[in-house]
C-alpha atoms as a PDB file:
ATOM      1  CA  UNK A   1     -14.425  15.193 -21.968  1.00  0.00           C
ATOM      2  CA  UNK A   2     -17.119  13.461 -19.437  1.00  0.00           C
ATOM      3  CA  UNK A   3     -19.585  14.335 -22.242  1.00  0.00           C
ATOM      4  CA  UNK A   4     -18.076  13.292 -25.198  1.00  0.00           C
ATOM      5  CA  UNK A   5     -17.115   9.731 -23.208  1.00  0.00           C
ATOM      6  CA  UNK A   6     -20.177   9.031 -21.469  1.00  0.00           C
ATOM      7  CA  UNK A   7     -22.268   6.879 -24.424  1.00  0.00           C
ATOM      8  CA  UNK A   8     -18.816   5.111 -24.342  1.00  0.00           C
ATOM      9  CA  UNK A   9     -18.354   4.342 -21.278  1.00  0.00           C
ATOM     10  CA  UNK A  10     -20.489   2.588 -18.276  1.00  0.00           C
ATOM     11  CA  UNK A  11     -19.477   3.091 -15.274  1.00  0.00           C
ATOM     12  CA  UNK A  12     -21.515   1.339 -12.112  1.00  0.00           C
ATOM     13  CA  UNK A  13     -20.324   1.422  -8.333  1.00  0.00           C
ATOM     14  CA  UNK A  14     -20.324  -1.708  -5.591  1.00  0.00           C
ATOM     15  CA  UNK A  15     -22.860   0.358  -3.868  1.00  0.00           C
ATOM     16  CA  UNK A  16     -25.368   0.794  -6.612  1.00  0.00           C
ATOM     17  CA  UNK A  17     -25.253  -3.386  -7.551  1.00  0.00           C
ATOM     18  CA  UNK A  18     -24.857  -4.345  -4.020  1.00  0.00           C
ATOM     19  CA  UNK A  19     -26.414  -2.881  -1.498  1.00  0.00           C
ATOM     20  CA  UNK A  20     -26.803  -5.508   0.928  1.00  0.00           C
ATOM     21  CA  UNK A  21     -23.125  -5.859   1.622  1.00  0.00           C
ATOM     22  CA  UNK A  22     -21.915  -4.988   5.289  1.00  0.00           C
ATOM     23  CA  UNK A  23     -20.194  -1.960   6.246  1.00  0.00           C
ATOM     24  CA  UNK A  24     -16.563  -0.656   5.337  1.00  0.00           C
ATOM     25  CA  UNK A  25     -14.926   1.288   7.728  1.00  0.00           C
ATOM     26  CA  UNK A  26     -11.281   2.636   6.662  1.00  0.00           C
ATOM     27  CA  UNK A  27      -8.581   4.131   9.232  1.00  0.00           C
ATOM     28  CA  UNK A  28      -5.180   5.175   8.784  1.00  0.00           C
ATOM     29  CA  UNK A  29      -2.906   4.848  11.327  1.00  0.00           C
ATOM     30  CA  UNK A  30       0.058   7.432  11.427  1.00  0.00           C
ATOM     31  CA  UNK A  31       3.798   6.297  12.886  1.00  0.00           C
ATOM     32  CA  UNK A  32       6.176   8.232  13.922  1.00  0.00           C
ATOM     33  CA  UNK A  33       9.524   7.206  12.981  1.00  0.00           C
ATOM     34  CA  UNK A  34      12.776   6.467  15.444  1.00  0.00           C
ATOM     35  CA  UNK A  35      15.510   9.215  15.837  1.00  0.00           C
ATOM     36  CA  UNK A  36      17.481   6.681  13.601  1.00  0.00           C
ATOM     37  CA  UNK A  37      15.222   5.933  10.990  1.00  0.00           C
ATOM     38  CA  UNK A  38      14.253   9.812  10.491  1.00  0.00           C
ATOM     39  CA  UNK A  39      18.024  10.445  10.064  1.00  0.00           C
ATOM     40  CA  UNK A  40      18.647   8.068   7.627  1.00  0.00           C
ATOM     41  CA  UNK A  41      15.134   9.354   5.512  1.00  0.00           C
ATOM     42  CA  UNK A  42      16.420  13.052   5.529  1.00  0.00           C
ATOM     43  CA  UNK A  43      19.620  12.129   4.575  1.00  0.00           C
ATOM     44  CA  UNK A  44      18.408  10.336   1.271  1.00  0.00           C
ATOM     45  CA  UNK A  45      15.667  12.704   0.331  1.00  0.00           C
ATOM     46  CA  UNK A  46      18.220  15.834   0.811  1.00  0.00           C
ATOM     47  CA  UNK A  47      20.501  14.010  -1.733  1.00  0.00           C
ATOM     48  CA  UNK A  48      17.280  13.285  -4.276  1.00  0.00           C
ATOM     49  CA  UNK A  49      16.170  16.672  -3.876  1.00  0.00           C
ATOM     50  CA  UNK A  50      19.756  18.406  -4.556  1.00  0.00           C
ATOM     51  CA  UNK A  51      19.846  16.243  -7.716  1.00  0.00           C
ATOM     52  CA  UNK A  52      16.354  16.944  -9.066  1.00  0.00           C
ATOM     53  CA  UNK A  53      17.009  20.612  -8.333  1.00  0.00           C
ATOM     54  CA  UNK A  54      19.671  20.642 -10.238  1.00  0.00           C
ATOM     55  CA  UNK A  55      17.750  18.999 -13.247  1.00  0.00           C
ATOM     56  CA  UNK A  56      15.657  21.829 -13.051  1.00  0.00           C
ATOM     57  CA  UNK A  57      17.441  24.702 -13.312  1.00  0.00           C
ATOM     58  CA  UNK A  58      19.441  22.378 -16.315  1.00  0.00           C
ATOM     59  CA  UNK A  59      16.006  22.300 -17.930  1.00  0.00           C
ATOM     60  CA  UNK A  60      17.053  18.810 -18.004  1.00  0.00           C
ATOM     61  CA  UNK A  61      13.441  17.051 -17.995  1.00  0.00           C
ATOM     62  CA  UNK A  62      14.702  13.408 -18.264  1.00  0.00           C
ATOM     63  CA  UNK A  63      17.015  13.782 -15.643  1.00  0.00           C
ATOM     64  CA  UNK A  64      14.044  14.873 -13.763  1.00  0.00           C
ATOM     65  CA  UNK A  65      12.243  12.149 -14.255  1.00  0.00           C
ATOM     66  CA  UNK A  66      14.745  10.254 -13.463  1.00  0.00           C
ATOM     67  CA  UNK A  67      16.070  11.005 -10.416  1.00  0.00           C
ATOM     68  CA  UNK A  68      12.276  11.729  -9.497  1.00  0.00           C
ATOM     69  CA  UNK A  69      11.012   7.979 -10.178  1.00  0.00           C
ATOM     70  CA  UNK A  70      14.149   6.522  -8.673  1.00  0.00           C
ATOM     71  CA  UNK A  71      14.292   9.262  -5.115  1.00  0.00           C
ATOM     72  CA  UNK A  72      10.226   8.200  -4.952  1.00  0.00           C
ATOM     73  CA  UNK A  73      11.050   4.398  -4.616  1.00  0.00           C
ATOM     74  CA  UNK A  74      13.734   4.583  -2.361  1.00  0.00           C
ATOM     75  CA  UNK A  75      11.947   6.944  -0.001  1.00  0.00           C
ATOM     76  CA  UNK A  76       8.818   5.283  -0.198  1.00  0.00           C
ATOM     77  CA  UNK A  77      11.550   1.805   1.312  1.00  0.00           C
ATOM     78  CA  UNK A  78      13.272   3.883   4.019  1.00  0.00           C
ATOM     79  CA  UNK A  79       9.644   4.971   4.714  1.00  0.00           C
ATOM     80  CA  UNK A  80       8.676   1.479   5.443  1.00  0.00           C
ATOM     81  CA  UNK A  81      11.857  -0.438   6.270  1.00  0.00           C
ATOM     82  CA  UNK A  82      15.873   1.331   5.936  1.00  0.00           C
ATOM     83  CA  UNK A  83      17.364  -1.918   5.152  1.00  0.00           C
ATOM     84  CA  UNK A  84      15.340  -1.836   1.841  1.00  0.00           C
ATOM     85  CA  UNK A  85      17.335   0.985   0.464  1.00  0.00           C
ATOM     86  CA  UNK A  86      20.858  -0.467   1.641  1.00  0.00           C
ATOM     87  CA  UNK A  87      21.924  -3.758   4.062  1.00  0.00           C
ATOM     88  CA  UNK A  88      24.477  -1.636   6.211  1.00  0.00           C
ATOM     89  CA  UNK A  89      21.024   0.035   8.020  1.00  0.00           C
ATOM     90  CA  UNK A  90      19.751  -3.706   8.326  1.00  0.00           C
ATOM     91  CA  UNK A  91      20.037  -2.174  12.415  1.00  0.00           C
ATOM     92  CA  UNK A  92      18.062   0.542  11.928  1.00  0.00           C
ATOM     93  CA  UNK A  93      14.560  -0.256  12.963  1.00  0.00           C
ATOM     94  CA  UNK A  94      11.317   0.530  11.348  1.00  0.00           C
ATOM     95  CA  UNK A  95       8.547   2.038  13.008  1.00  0.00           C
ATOM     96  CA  UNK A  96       5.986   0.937  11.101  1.00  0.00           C
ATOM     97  CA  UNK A  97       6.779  -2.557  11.510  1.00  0.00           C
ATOM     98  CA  UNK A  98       6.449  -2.584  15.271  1.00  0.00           C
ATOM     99  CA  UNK A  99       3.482  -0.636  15.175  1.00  0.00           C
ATOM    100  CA  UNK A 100       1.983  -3.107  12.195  1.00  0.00           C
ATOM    101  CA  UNK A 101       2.970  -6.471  14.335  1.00  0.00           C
ATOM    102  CA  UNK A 102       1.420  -5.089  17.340  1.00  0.00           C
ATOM    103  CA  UNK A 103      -1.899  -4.351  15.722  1.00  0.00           C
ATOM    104  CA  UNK A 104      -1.362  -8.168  14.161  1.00  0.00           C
ATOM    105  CA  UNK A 105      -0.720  -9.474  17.562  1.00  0.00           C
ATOM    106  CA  UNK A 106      -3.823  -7.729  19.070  1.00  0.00           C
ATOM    107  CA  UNK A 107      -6.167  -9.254  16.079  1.00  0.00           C
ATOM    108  CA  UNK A 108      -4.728 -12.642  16.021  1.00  0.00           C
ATOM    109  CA  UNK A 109      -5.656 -12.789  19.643  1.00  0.00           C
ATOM    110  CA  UNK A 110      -9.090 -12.138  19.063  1.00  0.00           C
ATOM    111  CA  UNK A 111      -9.483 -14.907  16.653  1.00  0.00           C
ATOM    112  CA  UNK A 112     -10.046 -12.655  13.440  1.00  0.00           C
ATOM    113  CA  UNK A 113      -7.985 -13.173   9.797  1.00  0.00           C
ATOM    114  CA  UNK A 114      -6.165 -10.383   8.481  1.00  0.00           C
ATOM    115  CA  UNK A 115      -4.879  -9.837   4.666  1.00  0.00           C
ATOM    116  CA  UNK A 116      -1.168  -7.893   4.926  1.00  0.00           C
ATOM    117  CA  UNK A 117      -0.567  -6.149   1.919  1.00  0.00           C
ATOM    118  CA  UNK A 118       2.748  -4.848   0.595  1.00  0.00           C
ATOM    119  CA  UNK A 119       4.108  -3.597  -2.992  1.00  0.00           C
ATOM    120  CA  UNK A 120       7.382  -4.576  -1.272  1.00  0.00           C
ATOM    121  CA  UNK A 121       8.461  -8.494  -0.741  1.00  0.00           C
ATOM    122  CA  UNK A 122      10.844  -8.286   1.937  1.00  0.00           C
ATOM    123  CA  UNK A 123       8.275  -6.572   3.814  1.00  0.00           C
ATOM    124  CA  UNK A 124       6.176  -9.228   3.820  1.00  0.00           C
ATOM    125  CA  UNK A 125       8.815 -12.111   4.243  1.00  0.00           C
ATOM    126  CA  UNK A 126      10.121  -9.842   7.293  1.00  0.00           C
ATOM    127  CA  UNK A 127       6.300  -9.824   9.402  1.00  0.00           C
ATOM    128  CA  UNK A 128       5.919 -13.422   7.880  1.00  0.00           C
ATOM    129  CA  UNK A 129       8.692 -14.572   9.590  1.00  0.00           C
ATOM    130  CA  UNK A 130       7.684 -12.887  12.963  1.00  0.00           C
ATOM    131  CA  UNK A 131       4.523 -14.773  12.990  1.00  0.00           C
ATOM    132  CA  UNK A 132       5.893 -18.079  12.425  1.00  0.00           C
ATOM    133  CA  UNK A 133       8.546 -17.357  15.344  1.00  0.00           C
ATOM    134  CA  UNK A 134       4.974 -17.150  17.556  1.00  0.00           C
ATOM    135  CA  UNK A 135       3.467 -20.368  16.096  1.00  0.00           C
ATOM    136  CA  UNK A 136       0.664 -18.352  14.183  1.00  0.00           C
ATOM    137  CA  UNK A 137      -0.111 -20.100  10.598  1.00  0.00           C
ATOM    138  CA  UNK A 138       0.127 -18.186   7.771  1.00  0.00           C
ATOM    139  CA  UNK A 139       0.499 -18.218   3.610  1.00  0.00           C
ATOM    140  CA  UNK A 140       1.853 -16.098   1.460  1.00  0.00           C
ATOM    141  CA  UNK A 141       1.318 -15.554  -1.991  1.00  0.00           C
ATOM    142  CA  UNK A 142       3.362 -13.391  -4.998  1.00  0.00           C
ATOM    143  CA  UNK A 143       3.718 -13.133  -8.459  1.00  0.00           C
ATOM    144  CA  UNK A 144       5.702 -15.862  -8.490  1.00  0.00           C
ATOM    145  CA  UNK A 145       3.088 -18.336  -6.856  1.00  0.00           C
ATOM    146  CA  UNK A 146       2.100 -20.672  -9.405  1.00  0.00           C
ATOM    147  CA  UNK A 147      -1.990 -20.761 -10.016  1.00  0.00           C
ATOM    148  CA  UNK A 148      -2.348 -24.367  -8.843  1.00  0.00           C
ATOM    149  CA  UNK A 149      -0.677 -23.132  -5.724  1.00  0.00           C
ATOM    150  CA  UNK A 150      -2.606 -19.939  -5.579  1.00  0.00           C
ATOM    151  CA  UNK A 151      -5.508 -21.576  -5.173  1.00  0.00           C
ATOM    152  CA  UNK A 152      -5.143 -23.851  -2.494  1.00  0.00           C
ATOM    153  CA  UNK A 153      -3.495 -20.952  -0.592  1.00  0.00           C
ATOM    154  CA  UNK A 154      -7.056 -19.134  -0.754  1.00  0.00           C
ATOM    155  CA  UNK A 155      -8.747 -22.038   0.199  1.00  0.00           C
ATOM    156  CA  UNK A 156      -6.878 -23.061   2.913  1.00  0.00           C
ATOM    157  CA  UNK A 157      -7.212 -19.500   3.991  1.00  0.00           C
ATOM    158  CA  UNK A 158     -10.745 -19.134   3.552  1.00  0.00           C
ATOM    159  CA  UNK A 159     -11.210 -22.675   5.164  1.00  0.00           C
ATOM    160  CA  UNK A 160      -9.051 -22.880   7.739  1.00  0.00           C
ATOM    161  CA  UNK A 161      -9.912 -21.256  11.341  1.00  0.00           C
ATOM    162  CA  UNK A 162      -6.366 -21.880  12.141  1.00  0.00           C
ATOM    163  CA  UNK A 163      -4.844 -19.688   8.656  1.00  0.00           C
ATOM    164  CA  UNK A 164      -5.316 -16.241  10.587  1.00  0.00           C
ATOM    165  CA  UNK A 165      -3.074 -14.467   8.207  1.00  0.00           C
ATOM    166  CA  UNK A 166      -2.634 -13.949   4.178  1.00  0.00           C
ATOM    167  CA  UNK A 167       0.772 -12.144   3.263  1.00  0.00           C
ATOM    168  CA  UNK A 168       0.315 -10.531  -0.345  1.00  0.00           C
ATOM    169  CA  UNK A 169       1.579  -8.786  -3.050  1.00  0.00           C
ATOM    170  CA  UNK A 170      -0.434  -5.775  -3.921  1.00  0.00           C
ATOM    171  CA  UNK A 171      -0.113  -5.763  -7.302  1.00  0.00           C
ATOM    172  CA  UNK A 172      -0.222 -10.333  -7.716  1.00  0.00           C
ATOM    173  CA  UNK A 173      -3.329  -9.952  -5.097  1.00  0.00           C
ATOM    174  CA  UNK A 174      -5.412  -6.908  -5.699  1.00  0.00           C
ATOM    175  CA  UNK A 175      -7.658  -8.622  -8.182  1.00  0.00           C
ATOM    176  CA  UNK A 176      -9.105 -12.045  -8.966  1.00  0.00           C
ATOM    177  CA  UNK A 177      -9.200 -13.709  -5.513  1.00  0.00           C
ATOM    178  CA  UNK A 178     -12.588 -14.144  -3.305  1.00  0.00           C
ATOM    179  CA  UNK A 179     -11.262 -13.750   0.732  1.00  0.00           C
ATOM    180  CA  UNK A 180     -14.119 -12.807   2.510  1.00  0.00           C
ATOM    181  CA  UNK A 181     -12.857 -14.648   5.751  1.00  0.00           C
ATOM    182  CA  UNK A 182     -10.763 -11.908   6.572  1.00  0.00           C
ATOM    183  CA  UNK A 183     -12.155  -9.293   9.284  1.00  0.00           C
ATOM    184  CA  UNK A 184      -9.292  -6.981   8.842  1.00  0.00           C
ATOM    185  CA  UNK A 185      -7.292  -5.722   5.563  1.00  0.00           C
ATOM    186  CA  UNK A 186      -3.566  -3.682   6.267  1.00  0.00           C
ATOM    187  CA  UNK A 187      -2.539  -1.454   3.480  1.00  0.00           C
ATOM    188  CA  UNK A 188       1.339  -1.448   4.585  1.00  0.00           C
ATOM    189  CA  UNK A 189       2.524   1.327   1.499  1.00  0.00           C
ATOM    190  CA  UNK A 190       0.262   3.478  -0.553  1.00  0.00           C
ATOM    191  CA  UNK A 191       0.050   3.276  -3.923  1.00  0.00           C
ATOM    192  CA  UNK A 192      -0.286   5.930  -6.052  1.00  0.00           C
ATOM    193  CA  UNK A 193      -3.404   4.952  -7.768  1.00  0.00           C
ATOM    194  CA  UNK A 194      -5.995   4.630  -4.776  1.00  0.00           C
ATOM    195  CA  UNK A 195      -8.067   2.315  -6.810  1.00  0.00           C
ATOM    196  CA  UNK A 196      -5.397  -0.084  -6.418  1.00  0.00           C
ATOM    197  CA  UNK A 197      -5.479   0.006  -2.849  1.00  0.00           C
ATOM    198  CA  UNK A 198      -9.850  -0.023  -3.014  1.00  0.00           C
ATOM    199  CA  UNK A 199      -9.297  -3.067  -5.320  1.00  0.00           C
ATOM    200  CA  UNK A 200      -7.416  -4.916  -2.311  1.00  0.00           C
ATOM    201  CA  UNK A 201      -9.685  -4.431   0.415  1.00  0.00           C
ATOM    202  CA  UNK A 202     -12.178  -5.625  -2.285  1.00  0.00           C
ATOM    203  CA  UNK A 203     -10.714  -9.154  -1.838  1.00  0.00           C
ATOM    204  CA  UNK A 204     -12.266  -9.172   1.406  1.00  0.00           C
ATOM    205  CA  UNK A 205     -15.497  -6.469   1.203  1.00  0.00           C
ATOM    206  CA  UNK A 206     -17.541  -8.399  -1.494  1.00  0.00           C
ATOM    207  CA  UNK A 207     -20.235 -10.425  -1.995  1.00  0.00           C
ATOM    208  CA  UNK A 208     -20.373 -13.191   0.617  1.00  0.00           C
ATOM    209  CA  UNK A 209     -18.754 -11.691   3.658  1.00  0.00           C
ATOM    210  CA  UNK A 210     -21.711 -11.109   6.328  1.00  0.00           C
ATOM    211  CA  UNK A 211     -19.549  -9.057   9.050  1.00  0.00           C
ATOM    212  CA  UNK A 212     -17.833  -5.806   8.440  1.00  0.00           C
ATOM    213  CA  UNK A 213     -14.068  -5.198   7.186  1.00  0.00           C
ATOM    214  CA  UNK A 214     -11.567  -3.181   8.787  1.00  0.00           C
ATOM    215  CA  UNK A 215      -9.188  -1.740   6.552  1.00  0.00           C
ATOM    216  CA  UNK A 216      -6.031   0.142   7.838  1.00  0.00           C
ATOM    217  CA  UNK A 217      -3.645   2.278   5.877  1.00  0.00           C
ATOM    218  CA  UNK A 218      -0.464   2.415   7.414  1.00  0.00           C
ATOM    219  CA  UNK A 219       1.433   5.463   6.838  1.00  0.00           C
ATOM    220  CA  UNK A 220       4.945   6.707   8.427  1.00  0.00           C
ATOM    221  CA  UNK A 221       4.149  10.762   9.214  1.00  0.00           C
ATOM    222  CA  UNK A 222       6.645  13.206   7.657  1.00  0.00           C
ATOM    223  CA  UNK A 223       7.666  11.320   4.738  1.00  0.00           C
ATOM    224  CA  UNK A 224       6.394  11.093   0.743  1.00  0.00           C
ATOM    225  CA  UNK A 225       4.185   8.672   2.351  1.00  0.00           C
ATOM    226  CA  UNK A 226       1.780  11.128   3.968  1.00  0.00           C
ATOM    227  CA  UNK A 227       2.529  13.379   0.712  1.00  0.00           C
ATOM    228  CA  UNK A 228       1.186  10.620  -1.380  1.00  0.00           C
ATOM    229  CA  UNK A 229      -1.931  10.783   0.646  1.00  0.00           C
ATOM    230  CA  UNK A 230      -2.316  14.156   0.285  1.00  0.00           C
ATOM    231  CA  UNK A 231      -1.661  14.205  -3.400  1.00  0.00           C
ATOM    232  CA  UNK A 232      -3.977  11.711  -3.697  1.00  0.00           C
ATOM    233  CA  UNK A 233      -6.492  13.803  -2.591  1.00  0.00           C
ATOM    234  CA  UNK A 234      -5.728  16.987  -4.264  1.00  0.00           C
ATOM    235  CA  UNK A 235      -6.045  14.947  -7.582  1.00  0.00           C
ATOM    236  CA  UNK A 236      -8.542  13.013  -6.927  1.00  0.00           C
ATOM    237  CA  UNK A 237     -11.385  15.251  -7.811  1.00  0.00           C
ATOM    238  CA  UNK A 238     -10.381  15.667 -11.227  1.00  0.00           C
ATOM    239  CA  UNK A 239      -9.800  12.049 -11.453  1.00  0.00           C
ATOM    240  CA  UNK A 240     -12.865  10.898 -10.646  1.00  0.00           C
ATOM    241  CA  UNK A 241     -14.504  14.004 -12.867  1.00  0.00           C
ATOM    242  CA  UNK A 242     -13.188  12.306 -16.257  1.00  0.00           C
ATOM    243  CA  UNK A 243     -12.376   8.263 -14.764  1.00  0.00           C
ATOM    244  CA  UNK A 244     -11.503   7.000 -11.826  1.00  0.00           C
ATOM    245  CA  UNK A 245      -7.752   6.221 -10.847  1.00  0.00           C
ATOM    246  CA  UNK A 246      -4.826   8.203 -10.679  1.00  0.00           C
ATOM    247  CA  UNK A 247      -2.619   6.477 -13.117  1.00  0.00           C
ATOM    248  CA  UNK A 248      -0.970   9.930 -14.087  1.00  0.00           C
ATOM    249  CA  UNK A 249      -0.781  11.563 -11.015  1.00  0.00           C
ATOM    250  CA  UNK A 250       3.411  12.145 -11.163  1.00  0.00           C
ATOM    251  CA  UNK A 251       2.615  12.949 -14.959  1.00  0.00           C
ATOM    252  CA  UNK A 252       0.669  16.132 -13.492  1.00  0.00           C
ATOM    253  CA  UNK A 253       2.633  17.230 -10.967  1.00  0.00           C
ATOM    254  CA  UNK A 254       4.459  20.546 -11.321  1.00  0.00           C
ATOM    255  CA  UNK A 255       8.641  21.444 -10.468  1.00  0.00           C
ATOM    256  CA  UNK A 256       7.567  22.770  -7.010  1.00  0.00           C
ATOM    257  CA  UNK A 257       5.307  19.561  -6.157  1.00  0.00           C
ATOM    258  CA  UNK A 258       7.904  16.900  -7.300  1.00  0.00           C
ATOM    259  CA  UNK A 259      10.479  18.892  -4.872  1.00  0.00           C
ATOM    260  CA  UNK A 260       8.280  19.009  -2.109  1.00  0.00           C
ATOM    261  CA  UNK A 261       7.748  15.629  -2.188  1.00  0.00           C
ATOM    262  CA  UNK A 262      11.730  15.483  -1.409  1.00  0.00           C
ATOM    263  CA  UNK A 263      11.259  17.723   1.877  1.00  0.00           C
END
């Protein structure tokens, strides 16, 4: 396939047109979760995976999908924050939160800008509201952000020594925007297709920024978080043999992978 593609297709890497840009160092930081919060995970997944495992064995491939696409996002919000999948665990807390606003706090203090990104809003109006309960400026932008609006918000940010933290959407933020103020870049929830995630730390590792960036991927440990991750790399190879991406990655995973992402 490469062969047959390749006088179709040009394909050139940051590194190869810009070599002069400063380094990119990437960490992921692993939480535990609380007694509470792991009890409420298992709970849901052992419901998801009784219900795809009965698709199965019913041959029942829709269903599969189903249930599959539906159990991801929900685990993938109880991975993050409980009260995502229903209000009544609105007590429950979230692990990754604390862990996230503690590395915040420990920036901010140092005077460096940070760009928060989430797939999920209420994650990001939940840490935007704990930084304006400490006085520290911030914006926020989503799909819904009109462009005029969009705009100033990166300039402001870009501008501003005071603006030490961007809130954004992955998917309304990932592409199009110049932030090369920011130090630091947190990947709150992976994404399936790691260029997605590449393509948001881009904002802020591009042409124009002079000091390094610090990205972080935050993942919770024992959940289809960390599975992502590791599916991510399994595929990955192959991926990047024909592409790049990851687009199809639940497309090619077999009965026993989808179920042990429900473990």
């Amino acid at each position: 396939l490469q062969q047959r593609i390749h006088p179709l297709m040009l394909r050139r890497r940051k590194n190869e047109v810009a070599s002069d840009l400063p380094p990119r160092e990437e960490i992921t930081v692993t939480v535990s979760m609380s007694s509470r919060q792991q009890a409420a995970y298992q709970e849901l997944a052992g419901g998801y995976r009784q219900r795809i495992s009965g698709a199965i064995e019913k041959g029942d491939r829709s269903e599969v999908g189903r249930y599959m696409l539906e159990g991801l996002l929900r685990l993938r919000q109880a991975a993050i924050m409980p009260s995502l999948v229903d209000p009544e665990l609105d007590g429950v807390p979230s692990s990754k939160l604390d862990e996230v606003k503690d590395y915040l706090s420990d920036i901010l203090a140092e005077g460096n800008k940070v760009l928060v990104f989430s797939q999920f809003l209420q994650v990001l109006y939940t840490l935007k509201e704990e930084t304006d309960k400490i006085g520290q400026p911030s914006c926020l932008l989503t799909g819904a952000t009109p462009q005029v609006e969009r705009d100033q918000l990166v300039q402001r940010f870009q501008q501003d020594p005071g603006m030490g933290v961007f809130f954004i959407s992955l998917k309304a933020g990932g592409t199009g925007i110049n932030l090369t103020a920011a130090d630091y870049v947190f990947i709150i929830d992976p994404w399936w297709n790691p260029a997605v995630e590449n393509q948001a730390i881009d904002r802020a590792h591009r042409i124009g920024r002079e000091g390094a960036v610090f990205a972080y991927r935050f993942i919770t440990a024992d959940t289809v978080e960390q599975r992502i991750m590791e599916l991510q790399k399994k595929k990955q190879h192959l991926a990047d043999t024909v592409l790049s991406g990851g687009e199809g990655l639940l497309q090619a995973l077999n009965d026993q992978e989808i179920l042990e992402l429900f473990v």
